[in-house]
C-alpha atoms as a PDB file:
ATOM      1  CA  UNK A   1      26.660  56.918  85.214  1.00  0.00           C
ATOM      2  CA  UNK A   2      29.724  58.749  86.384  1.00  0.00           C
ATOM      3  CA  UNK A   3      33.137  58.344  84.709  1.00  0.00           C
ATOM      4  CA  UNK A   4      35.865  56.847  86.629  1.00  0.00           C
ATOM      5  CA  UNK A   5      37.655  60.076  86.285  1.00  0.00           C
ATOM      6  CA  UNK A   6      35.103  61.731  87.591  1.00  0.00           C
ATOM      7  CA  UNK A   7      34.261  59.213  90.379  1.00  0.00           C
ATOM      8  CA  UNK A   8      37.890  59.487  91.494  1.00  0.00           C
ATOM      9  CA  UNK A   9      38.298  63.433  91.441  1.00  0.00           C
ATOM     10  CA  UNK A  10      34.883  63.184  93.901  1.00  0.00           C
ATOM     11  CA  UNK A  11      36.935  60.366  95.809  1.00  0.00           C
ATOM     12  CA  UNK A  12      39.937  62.552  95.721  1.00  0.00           C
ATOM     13  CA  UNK A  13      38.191  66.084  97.188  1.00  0.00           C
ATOM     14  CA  UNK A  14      36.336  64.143  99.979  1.00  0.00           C
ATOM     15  CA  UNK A  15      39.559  62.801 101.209  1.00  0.00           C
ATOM     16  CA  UNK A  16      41.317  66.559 101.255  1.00  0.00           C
ATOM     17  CA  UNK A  17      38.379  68.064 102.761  1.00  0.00           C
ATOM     18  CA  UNK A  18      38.034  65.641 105.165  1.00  0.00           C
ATOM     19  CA  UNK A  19      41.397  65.684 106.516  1.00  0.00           C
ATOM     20  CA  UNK A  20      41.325  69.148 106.656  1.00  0.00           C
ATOM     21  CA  UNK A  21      38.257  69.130 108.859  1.00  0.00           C
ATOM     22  CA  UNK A  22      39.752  66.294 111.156  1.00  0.00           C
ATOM     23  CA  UNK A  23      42.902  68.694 111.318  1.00  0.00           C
ATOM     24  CA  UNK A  24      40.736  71.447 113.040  1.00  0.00           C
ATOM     25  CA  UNK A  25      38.484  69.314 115.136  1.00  0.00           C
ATOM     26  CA  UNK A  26      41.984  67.542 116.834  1.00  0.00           C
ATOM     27  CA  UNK A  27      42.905  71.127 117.173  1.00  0.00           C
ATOM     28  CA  UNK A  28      39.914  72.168 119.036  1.00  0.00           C
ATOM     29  CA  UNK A  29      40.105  69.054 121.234  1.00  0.00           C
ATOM     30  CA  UNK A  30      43.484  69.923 121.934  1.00  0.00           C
ATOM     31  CA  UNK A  31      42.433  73.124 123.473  1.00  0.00           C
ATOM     32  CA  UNK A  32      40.051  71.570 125.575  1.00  0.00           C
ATOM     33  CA  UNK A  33      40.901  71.296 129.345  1.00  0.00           C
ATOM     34  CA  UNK A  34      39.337  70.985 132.648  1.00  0.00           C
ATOM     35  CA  UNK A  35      38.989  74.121 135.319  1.00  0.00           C
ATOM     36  CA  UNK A  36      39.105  72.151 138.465  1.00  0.00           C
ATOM     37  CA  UNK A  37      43.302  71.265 138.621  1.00  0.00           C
ATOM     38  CA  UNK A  38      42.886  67.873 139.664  1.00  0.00           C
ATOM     39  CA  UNK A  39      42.871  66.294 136.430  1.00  0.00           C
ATOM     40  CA  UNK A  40      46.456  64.952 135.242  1.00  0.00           C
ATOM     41  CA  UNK A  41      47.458  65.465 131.735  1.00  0.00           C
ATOM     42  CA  UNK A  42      49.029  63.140 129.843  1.00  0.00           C
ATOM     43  CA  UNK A  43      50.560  64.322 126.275  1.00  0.00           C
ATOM     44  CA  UNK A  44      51.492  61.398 123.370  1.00  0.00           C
ATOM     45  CA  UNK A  45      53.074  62.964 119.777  1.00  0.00           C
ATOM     46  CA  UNK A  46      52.571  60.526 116.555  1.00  0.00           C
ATOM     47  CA  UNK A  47      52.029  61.544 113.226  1.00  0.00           C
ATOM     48  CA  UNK A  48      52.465  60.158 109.499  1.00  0.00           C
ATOM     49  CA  UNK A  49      53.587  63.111 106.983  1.00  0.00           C
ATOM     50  CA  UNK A  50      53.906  61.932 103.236  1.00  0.00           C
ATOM     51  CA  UNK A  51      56.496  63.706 101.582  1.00  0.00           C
ATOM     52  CA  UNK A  52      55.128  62.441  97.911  1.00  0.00           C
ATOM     53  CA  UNK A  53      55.583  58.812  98.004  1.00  0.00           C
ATOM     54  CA  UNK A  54      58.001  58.929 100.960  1.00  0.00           C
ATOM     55  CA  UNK A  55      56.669  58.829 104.499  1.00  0.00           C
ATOM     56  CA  UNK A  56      57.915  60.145 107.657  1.00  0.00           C
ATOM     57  CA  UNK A  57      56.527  57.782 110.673  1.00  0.00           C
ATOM     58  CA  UNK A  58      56.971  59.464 114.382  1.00  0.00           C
ATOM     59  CA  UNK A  59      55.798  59.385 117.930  1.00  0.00           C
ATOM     60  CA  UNK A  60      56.314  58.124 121.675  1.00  0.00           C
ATOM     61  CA  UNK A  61      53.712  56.541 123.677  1.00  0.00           C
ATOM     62  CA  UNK A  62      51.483  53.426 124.174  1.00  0.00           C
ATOM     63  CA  UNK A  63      49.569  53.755 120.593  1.00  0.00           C
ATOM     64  CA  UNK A  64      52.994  54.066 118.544  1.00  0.00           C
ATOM     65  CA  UNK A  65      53.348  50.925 117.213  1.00  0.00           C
ATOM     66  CA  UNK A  66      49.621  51.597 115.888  1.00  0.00           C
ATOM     67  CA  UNK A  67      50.772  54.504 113.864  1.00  0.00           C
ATOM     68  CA  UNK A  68      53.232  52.519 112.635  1.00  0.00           C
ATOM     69  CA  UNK A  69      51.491  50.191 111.132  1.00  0.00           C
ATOM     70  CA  UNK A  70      49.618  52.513 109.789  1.00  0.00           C
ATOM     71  CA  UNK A  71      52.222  54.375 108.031  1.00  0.00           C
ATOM     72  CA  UNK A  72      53.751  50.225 106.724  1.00  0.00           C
ATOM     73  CA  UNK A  73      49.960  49.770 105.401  1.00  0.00           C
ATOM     74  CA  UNK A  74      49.787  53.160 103.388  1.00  0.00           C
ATOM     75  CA  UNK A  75      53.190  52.352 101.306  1.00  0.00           C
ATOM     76  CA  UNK A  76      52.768  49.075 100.852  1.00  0.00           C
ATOM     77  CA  UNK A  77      49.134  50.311  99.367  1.00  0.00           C
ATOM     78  CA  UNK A  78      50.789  53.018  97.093  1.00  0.00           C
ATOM     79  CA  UNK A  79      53.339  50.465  95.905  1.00  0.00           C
ATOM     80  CA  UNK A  80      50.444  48.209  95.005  1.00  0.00           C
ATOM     81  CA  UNK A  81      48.605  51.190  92.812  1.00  0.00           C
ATOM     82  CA  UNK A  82      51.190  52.048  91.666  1.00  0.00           C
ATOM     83  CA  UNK A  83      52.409  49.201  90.035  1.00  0.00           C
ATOM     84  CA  UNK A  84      48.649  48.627  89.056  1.00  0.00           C
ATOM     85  CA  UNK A  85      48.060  51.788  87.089  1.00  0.00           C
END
């Protein structure tokens, strides 16, 4: 049986290596575009960047208030660890 240490260091590397792999594939799907001209392109901007426990919440377009919430969910779940630990 794992430790909980160890069980959370696992937890811990998946999570960094995972977001670094769904950094490049949005990358490469950025770069993806069609040849015929006739397709309009829409562009939408959102993002969450933690700056330690401090969060910086932007973007324009329909799926805003989504990332939003998203960024309200992730403090209110730090505050709850860490008054928990």
């Amino acid at each position: 049986m794992m430790q909980s240490g160890m069980l959370l260091e696992s937890i811990g590397w998946f999570l960094v290596i995972g977001g670094i792999l769904l950094i490049f594939l949005a990358l490469i799907l950025s770069f993806r575009h069609t040849d015929d001209g006739t397709t309009q392109l829409r562009t939408e901007s959102k993002g969450i960047i933690f700056l330690g426990p401090i969060p910086i919440v932007w973007g324009y377009g329909k799926r805003t208030r989504l990332v939003s919430l998203i960024g309200i969910i992730a403090i209110l779940l730090f505050i709850v660890f860490m008054f928990l630990a």
